[in-house]
C-alpha atoms as a PDB file:
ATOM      1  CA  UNK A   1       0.000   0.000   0.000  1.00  0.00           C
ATOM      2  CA  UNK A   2       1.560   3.321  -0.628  1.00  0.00           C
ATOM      3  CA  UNK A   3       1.942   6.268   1.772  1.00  0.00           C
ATOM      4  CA  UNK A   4      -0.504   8.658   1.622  1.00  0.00           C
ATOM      5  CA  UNK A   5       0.402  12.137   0.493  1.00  0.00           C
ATOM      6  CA  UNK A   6       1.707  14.168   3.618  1.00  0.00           C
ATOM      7  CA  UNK A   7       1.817  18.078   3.601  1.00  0.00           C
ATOM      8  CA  UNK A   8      -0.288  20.355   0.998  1.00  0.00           C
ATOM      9  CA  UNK A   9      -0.656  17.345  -1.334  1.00  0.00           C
ATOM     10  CA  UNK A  10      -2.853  15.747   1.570  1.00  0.00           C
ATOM     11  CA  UNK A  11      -5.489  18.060  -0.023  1.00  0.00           C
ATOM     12  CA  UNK A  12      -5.071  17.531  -3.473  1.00  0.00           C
ATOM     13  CA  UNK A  13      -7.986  14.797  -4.023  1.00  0.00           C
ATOM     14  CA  UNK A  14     -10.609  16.913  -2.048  1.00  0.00           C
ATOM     15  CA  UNK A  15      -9.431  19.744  -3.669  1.00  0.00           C
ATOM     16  CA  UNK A  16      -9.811  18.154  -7.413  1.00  0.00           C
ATOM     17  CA  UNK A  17     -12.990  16.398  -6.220  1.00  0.00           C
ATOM     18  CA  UNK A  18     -14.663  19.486  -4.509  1.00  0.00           C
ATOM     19  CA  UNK A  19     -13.441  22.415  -7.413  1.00  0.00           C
ATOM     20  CA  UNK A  20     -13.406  20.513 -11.042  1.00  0.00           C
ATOM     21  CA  UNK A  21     -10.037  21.141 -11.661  1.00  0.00           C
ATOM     22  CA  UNK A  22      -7.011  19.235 -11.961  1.00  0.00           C
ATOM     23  CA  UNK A  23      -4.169  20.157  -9.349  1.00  0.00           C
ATOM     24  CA  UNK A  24      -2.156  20.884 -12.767  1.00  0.00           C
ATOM     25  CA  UNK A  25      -4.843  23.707 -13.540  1.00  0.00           C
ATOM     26  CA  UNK A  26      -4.264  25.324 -10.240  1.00  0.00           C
ATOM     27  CA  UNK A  27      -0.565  25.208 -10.821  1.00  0.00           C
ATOM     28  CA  UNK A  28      -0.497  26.762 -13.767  1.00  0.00           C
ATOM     29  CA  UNK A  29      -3.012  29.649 -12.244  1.00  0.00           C
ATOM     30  CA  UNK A  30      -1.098  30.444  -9.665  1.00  0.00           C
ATOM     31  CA  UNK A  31       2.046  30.485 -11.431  1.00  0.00           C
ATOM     32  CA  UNK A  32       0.710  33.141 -13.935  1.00  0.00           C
ATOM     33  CA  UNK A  33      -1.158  35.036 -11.302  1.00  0.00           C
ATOM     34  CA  UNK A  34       1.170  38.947 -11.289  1.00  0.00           C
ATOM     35  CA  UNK A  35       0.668  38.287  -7.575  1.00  0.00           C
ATOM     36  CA  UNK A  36       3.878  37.938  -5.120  1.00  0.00           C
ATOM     37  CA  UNK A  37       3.318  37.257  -1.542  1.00  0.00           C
ATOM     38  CA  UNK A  38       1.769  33.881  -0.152  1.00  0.00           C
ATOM     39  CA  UNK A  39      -1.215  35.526   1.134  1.00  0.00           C
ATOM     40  CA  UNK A  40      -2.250  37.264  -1.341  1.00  0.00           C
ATOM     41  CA  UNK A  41      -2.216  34.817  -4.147  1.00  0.00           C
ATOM     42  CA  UNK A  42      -4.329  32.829  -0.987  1.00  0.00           C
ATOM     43  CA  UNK A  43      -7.251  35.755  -0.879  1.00  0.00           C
ATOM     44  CA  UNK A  44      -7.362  35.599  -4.449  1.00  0.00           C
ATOM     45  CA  UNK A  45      -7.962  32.028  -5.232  1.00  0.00           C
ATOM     46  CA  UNK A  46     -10.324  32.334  -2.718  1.00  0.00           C
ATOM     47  CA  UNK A  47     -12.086  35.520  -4.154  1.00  0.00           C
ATOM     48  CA  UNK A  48     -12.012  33.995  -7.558  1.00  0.00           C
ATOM     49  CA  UNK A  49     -12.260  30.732  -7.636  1.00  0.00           C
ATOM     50  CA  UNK A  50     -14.133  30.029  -4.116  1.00  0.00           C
ATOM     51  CA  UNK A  51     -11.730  28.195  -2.695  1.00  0.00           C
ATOM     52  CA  UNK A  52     -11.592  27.831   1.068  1.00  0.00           C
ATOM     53  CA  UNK A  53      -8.484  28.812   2.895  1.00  0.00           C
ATOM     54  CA  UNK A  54      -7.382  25.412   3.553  1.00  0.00           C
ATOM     55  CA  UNK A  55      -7.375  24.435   0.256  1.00  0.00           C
ATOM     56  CA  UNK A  56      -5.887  27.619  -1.249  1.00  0.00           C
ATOM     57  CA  UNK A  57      -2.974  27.893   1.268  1.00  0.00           C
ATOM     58  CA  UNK A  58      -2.324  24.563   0.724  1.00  0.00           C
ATOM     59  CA  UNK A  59      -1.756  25.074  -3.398  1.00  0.00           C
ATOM     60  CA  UNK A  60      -0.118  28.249  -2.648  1.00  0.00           C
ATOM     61  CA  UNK A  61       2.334  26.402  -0.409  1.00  0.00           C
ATOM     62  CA  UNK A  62       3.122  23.685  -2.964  1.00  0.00           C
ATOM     63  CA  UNK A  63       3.134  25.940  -5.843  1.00  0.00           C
ATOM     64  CA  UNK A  64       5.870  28.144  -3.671  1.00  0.00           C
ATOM     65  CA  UNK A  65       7.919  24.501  -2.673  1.00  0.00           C
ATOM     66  CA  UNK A  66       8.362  23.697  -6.804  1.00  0.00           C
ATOM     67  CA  UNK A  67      11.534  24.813  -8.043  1.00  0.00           C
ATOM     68  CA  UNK A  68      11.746  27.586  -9.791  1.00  0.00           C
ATOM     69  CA  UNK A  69      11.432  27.562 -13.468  1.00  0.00           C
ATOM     70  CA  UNK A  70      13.784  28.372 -15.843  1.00  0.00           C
END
């Protein structure tokens, strides 16, 4: 049996199951969004998309633990 997912990616199934969207859509968003600080990209994935805090901090804090690209 594997390990379940520890950290942020804890929420990704309720997340995809609750929203619609694939946890590689709300990547991409919050990678493009202009915004800079943690928080803010938080108040506006919840002001745009409806997402509770929970589930936005946690894809804000996974987005911000990827590597950077390029």
């Amino acid at each position: 049996m594997a390990d379940a997912p520890k950290g942020p990616a804890s929420y990704f199934p309720s997340i995809e199951k609750k929203y619609g969207r694939p946890i590689a859509e709300w990547i991409e968003l919050i990678q493009a969004s202009p915004l800079e600080k943690h928080m803010e990209q938080v108040a506006w994935l919840k002001s745009e998309y409806g997402l509770g805090h929970g589930h936005a901090n946690a894809l804000v804090a996974h987005v911000r633990s990827l590597p950077a690209a390029g």
